[in-house]
C-alpha atoms as a PDB file:
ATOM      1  CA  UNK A   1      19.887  -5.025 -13.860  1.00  0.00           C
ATOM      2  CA  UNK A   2      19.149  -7.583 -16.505  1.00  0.00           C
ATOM      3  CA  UNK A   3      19.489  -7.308 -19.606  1.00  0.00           C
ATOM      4  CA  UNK A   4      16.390  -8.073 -22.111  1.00  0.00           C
ATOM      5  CA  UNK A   5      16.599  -9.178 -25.897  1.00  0.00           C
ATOM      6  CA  UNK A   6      14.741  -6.619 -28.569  1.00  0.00           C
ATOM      7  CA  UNK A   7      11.709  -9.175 -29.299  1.00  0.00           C
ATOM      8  CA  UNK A   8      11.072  -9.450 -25.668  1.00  0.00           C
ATOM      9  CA  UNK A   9      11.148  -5.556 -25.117  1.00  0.00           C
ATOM     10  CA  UNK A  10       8.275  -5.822 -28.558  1.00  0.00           C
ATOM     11  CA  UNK A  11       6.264  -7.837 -26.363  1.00  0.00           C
ATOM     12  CA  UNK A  12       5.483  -4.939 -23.991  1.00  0.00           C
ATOM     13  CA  UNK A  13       2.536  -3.173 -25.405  1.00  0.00           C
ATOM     14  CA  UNK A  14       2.760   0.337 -23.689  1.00  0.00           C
ATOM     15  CA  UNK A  15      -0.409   2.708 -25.271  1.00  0.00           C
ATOM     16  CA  UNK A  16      -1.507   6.506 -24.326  1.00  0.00           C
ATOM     17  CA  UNK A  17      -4.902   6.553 -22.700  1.00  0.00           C
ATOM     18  CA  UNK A  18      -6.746   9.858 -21.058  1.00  0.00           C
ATOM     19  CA  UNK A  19      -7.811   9.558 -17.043  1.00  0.00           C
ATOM     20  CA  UNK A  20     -11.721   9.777 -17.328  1.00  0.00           C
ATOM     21  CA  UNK A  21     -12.675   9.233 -14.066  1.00  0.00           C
ATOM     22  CA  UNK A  22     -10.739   8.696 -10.328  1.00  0.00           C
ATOM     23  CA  UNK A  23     -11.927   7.619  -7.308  1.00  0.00           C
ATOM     24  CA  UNK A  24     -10.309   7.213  -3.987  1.00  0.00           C
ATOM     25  CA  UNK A  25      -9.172   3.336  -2.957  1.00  0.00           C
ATOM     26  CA  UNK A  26      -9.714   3.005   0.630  1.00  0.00           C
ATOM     27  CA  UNK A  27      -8.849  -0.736   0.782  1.00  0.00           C
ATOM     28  CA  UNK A  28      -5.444  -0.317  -0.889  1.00  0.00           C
ATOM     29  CA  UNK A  29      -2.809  -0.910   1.365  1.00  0.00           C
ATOM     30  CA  UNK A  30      -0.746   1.910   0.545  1.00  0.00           C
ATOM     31  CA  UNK A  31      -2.473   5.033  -0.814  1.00  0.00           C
ATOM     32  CA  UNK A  32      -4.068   4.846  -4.162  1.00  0.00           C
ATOM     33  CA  UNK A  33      -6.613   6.212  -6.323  1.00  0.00           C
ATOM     34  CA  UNK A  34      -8.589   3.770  -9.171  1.00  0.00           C
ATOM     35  CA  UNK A  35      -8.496   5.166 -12.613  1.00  0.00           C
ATOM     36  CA  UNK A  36     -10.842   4.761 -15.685  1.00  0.00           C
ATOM     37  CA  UNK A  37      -8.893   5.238 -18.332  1.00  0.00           C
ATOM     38  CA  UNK A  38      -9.828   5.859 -22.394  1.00  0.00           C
ATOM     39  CA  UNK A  39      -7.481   3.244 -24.444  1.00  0.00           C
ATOM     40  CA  UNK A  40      -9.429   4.285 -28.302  1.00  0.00           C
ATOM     41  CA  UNK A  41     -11.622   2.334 -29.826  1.00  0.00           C
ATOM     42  CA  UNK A  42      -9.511  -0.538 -30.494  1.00  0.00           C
ATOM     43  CA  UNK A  43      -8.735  -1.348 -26.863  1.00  0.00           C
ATOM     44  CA  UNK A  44     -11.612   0.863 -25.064  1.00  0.00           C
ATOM     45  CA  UNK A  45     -12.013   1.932 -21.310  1.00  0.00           C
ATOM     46  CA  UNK A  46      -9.937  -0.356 -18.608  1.00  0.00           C
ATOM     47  CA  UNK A  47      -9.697   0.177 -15.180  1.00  0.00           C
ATOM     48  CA  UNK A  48      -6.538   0.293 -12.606  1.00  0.00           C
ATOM     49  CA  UNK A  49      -5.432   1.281  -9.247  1.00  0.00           C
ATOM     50  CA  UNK A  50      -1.942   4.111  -8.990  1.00  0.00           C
ATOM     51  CA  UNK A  51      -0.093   4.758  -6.140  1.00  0.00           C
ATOM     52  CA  UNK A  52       0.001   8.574  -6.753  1.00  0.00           C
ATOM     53  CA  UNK A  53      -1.671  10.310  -4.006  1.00  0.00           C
ATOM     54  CA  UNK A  54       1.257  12.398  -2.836  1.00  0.00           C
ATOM     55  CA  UNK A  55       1.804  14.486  -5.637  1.00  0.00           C
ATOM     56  CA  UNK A  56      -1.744  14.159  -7.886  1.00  0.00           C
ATOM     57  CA  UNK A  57      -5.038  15.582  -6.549  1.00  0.00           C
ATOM     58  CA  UNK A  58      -8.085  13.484  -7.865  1.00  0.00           C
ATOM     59  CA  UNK A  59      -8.842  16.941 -10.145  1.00  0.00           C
ATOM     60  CA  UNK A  60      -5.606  16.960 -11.543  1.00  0.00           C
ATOM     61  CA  UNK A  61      -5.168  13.880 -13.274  1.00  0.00           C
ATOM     62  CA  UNK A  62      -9.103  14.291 -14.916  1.00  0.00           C
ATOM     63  CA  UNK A  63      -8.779  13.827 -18.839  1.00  0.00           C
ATOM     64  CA  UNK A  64      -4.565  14.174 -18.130  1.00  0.00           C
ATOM     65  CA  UNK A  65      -3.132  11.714 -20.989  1.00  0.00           C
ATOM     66  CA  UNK A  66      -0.732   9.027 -19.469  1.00  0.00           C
ATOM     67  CA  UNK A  67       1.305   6.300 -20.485  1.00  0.00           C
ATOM     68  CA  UNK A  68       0.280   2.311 -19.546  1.00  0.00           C
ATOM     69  CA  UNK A  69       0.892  -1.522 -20.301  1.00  0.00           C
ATOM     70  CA  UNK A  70      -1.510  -2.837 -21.487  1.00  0.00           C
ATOM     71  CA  UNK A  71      -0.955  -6.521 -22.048  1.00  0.00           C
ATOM     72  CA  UNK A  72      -0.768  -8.087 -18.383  1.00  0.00           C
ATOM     73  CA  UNK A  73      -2.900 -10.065 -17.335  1.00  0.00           C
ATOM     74  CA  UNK A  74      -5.611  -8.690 -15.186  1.00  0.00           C
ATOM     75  CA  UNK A  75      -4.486  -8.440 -11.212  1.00  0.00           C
ATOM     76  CA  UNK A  76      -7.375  -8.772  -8.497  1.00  0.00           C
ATOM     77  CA  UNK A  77      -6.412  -5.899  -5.671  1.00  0.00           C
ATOM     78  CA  UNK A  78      -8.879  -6.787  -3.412  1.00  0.00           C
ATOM     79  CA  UNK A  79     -12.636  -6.170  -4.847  1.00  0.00           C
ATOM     80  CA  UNK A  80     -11.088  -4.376  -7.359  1.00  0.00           C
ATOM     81  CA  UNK A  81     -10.233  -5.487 -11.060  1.00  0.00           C
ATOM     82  CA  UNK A  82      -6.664  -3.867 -12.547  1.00  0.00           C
ATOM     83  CA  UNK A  83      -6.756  -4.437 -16.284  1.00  0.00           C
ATOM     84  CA  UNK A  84      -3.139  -2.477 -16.905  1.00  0.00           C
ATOM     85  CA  UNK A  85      -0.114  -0.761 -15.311  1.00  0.00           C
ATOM     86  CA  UNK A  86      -0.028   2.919 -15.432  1.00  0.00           C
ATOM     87  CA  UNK A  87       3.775   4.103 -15.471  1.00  0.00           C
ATOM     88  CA  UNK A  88       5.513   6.603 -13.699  1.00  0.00           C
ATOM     89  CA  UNK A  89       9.018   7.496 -12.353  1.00  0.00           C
ATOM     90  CA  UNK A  90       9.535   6.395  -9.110  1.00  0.00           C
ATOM     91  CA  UNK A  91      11.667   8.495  -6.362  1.00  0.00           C
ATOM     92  CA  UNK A  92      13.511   7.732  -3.072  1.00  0.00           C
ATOM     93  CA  UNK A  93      10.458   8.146  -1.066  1.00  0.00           C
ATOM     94  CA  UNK A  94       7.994   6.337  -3.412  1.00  0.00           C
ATOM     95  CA  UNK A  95       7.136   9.495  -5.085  1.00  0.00           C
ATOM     96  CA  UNK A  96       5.500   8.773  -8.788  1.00  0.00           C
ATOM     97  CA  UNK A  97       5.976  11.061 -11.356  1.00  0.00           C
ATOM     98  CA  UNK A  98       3.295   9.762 -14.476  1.00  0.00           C
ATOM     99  CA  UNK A  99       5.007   9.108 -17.625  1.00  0.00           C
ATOM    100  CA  UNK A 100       2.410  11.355 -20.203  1.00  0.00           C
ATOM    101  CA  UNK A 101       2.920  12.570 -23.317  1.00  0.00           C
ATOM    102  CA  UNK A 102       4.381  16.268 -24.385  1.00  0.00           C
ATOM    103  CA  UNK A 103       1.099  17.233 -26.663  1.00  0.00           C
ATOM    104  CA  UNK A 104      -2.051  15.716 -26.614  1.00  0.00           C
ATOM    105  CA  UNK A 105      -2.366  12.666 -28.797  1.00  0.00           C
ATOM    106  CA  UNK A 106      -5.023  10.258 -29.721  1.00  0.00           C
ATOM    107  CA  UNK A 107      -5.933   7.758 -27.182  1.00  0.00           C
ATOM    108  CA  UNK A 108      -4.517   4.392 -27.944  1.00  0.00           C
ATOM    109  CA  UNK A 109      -1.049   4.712 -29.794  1.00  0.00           C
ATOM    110  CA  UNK A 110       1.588   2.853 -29.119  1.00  0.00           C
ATOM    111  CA  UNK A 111       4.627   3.549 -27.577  1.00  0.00           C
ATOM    112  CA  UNK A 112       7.833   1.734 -29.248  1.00  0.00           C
END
């Protein structure tokens, strides 16, 4: 692992958003849903793709809060348009657990 300096950790803008809407992703290579997610007003609805189909039902992750980057650039996955990186804990078998907050929180605030 290498190790990054403080100001290049500040560069990561991680924000809590709420799922709004998910949709299968049949062209995905590996199993994924897309997710419309609700940023707050300053950085508004953006769209990605997650590879969390073997523990999250569609219904489950509806208006769930998660954790995301927001500052990559946008990634073309196929037709499809990811504008940022949902996180999650990854296991052995390429299980994802989301990284969400403990209490619901306003849409949008940073995580530092």
């Amino acid at each position: 692992m290498e190790n990054i300096s403080w100001p290049e950790f500040e560069k990561v803008e991680m924000r809590v958003g709420t799922i709004l809407e998910v949709h299968d992703f049949p062209e995905a290579r590996n199993p994924a849903y897309q997710l419309t997610i609700d940023f707050g007003s300053d950085l508004g609805i953006r769209k990605t793709s997650a590879q969390i189909t073997k523990r999250y039902q569609k219904e489950d992750l509806l208006n769930r809060q998660i954790v995301a980057v927001v500052n990559f650039p946008k990634k073309q996955i196929g037709k499809f348009m990811s504008e940022c990186l949902v996180l999650g804990a990854v296991g052995v078998n390429g299980d994802v657990i989301l990284l969400a907050p403990d209490f619901k929180i306003e849409n949008g605030l940073q995580i530092g």
